[in-house]
N, C-alpha and C. Protein backbone atom coordinates (compact mmCIF):
# COMPACT_ATOMS: atom_id res chain seq x y z
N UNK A 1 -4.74 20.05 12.04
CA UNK A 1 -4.19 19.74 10.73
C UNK A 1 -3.10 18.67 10.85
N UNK A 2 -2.36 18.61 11.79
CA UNK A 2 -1.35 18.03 12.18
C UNK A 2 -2.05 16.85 12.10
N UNK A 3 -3.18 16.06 13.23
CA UNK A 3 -3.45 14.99 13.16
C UNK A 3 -4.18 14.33 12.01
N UNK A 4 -4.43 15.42 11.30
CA UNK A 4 -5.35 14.64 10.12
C UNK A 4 -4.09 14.06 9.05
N UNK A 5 -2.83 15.17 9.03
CA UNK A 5 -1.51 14.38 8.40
C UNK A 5 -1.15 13.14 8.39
N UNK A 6 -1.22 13.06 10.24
CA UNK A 6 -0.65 11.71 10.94
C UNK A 6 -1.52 10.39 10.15
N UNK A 7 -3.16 10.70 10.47
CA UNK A 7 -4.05 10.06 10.16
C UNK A 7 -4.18 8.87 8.68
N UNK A 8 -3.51 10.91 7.76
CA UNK A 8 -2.93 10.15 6.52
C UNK A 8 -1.84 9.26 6.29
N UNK A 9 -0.98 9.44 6.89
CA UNK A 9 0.33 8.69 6.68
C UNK A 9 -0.20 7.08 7.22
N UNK A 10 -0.60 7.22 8.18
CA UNK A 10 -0.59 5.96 8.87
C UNK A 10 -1.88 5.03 8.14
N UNK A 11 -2.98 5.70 7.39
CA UNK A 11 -3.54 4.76 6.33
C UNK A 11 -2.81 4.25 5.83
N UNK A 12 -1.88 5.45 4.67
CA UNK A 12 -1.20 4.73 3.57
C UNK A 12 -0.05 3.42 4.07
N UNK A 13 0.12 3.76 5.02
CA UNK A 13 1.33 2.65 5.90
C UNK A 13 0.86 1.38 5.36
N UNK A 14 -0.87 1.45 6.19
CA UNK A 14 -1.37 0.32 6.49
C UNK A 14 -1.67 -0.60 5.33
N UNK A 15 -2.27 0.72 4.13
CA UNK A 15 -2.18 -0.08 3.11
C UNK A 15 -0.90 -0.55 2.16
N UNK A 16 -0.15 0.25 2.12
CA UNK A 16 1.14 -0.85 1.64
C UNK A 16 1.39 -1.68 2.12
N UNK A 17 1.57 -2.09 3.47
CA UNK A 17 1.87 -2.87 4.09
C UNK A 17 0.86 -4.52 4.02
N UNK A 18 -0.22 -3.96 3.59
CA UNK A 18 -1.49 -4.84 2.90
C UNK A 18 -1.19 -5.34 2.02
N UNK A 19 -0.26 -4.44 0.76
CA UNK A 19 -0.47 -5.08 -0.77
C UNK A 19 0.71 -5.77 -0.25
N UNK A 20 2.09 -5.74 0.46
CA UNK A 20 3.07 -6.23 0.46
C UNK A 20 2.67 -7.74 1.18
N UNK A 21 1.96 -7.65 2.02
CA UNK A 21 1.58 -9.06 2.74
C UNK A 21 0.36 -9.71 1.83
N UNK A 22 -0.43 -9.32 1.04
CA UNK A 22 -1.16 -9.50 0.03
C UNK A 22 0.12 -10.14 -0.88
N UNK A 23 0.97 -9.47 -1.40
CA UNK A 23 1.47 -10.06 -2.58
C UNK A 23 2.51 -11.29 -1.80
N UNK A 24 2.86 -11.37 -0.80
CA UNK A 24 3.30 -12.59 -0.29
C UNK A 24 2.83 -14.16 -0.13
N UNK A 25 1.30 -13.01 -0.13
CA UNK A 25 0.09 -14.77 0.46
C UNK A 25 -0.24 -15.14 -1.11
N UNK A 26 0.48 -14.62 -2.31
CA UNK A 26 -0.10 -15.11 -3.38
C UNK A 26 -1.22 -14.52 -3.96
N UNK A 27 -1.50 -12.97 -3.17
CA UNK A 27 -2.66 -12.33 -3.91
C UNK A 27 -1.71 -11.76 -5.07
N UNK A 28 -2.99 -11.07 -6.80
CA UNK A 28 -2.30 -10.61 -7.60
C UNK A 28 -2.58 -9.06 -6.84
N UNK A 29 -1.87 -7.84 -7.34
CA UNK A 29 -2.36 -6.37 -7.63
C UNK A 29 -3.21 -6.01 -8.06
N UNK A 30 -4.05 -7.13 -9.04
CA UNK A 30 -5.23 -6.97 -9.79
C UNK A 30 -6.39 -7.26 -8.56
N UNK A 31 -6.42 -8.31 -7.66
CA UNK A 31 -6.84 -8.85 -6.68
C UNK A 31 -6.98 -7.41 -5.31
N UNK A 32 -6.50 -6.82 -5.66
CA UNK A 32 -6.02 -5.93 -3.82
C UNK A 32 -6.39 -4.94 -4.43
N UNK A 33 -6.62 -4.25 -5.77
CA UNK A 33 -6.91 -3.36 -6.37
C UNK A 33 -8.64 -3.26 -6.31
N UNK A 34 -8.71 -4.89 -6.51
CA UNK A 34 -10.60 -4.69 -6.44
C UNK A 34 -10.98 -4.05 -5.30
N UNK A 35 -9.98 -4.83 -4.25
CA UNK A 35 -10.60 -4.69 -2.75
C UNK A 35 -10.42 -3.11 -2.04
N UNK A 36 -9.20 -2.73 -2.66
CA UNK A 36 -8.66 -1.37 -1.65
C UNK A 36 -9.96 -0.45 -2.81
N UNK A 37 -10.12 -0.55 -3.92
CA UNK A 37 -10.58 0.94 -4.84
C UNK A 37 -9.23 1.34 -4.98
N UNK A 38 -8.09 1.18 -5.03
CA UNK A 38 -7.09 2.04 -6.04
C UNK A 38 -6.85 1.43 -7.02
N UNK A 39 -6.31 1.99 -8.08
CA UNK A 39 -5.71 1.59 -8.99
C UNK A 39 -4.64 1.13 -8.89
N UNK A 40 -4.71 -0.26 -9.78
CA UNK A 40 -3.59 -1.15 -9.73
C UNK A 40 -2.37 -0.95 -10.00
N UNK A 41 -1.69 0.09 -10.73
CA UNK A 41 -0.80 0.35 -11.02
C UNK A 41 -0.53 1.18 -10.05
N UNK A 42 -1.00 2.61 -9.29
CA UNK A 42 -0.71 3.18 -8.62
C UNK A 42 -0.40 2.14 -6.70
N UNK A 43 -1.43 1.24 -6.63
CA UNK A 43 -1.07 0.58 -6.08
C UNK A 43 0.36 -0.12 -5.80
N UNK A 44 0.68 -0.90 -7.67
CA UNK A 44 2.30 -1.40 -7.33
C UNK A 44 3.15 -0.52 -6.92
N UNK A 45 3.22 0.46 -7.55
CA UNK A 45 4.21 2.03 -7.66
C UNK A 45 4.07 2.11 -6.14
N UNK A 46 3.35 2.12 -5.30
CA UNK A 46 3.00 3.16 -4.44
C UNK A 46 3.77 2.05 -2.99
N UNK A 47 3.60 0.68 -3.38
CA UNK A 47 3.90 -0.25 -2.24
C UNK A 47 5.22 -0.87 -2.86
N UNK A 48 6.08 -0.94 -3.79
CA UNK A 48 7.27 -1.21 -4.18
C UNK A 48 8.29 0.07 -3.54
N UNK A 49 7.88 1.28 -3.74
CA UNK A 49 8.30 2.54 -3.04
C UNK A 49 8.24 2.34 -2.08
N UNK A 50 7.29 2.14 -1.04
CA UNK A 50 7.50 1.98 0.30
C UNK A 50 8.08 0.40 0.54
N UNK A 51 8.56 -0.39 -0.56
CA UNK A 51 9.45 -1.61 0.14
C UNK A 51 11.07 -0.77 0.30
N UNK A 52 11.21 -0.35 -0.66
CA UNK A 52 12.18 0.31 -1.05
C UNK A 52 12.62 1.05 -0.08
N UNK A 53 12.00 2.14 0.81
CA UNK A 53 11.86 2.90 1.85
C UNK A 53 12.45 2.02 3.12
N UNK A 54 11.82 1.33 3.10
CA UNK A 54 11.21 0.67 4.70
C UNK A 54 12.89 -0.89 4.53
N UNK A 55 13.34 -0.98 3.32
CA UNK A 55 14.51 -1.95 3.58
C UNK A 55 15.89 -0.82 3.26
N UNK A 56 15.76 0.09 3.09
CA UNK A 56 17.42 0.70 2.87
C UNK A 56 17.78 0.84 3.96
């Protein structure tokens, strides 16, 4: 159970870390939304939170 946690966390890492370098190269949320399957809004929410996180 433990590693399937890890497993999880370290997707979601990967994908914020996607929309954040995505939204750098000039992709929109609308754009990264086609590609990942999430929703775009949960997308911004979800990778603005983890900027937020990852710079305090």
């Amino acid at each position: 159970m433990v590693s399937l946690s890890n497993a999880r966390a370290r997707i979601n890492q990967a994908l914020y870390e996607f929309a954040l370098v995505g939204l750098r190269a000039g992709l929109s949320y609308a754009q990264m939304s086609a590609f990942t399957g999430i929703p775009e809004d949960d997308l911004a929410k979800q990778a603005e939170d983890y900027h937020r996180r990852m710079t305090i």
